[in-house]
Protein backbone atom coordinates (compact mmCIF):
# COMPACT_ATOMS: atom_id res chain seq x y z
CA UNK A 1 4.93 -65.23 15.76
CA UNK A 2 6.34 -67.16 12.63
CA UNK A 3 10.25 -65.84 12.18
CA UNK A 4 9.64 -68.00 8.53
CA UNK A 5 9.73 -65.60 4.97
CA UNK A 6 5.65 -65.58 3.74
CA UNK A 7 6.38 -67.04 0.21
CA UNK A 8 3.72 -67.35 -2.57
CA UNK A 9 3.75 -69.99 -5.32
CA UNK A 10 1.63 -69.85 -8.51
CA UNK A 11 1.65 -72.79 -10.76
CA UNK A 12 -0.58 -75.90 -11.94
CA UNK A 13 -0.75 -79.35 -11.87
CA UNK A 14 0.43 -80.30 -15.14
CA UNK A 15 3.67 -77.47 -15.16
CA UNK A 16 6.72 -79.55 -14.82
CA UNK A 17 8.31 -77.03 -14.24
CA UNK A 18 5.87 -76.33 -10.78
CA UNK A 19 6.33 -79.52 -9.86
CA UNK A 20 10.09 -79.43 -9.66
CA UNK A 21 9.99 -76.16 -8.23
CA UNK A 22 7.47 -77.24 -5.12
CA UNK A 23 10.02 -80.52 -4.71
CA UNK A 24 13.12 -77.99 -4.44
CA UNK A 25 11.20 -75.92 -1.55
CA UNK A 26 9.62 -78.77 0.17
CA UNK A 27 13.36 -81.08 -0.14
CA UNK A 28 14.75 -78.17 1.69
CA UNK A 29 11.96 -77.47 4.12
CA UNK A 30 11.14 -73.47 2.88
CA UNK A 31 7.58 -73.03 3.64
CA UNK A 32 5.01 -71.41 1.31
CA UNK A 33 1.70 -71.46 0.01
CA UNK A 34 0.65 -73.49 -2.85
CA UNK A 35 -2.22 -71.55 -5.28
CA UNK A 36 -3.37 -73.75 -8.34
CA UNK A 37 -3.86 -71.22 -10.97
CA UNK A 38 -6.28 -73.53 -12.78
CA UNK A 39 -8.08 -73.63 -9.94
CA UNK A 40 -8.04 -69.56 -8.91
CA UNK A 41 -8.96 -67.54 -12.09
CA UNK A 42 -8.39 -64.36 -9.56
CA UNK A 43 -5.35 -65.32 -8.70
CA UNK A 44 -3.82 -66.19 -12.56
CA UNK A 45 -5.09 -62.80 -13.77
CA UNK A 46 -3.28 -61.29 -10.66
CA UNK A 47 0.02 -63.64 -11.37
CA UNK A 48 -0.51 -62.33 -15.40
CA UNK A 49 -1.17 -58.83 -14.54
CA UNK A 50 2.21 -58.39 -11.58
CA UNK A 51 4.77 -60.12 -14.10
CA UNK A 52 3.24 -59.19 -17.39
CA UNK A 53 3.62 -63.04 -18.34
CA UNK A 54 1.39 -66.13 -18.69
CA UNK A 55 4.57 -68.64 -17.48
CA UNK A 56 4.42 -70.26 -14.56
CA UNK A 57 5.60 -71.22 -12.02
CA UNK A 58 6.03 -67.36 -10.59
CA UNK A 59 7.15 -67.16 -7.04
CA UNK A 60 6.18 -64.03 -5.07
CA UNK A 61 8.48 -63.55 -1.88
CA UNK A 62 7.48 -61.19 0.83
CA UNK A 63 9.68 -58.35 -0.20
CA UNK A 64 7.08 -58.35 -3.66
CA UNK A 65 10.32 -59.81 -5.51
CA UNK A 66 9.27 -62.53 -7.34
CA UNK A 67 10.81 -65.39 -9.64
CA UNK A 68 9.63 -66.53 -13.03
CA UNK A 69 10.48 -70.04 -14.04
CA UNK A 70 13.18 -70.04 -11.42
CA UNK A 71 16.28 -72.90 -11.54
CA UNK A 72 16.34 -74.59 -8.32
CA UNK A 73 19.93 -72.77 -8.11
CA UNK A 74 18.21 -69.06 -8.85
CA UNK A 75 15.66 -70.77 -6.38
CA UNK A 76 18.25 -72.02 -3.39
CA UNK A 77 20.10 -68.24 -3.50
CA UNK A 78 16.90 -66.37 -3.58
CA UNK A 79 15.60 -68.58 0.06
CA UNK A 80 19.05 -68.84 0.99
CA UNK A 81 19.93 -72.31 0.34
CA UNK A 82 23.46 -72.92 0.19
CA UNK A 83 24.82 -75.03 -2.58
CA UNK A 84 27.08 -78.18 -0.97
């Protein structure tokens, strides 16, 4: 069994924002799942409904912490990413 953190991340296609966020996780090989919120109304009303906001990208970790329109450095200390 997979030692790696289950991490969840919520944004869209056009969210610059998303974009740069996926980049940071994928530059620094963290693994997590990718859900399209323009594609899963389910999962946007769940994403609006947990953090009581319509911004995205919103990160959900597998503590249930999650991460709003995270920096890359609020990013890096939350999947322990140590800044050179």
């Amino acid at each position: 069994m997979s030692e790696a953190k289950k991490i969840m991340m919520y944004g869209a296609n056009w969210c610059g924002d998303c974009r740069r966020a996926e980049g940071y996780l994928e530059a620094h090989g963290v693994p997590f799942t990718y859900v399209n919120v323009d594609e899963d109304p389910v999962a946007k009303a769940m994403i609006e409904k947990l953090t009581g906001a319509k911004s995205i990208p919103v990160i959900i970790f597998d503590d249930g912490s999650y991460l709003i329109e995270p920096s890359n450095d609020a990013l890096g200390e939350k999947v322990g990413i140590v800044k050179s």
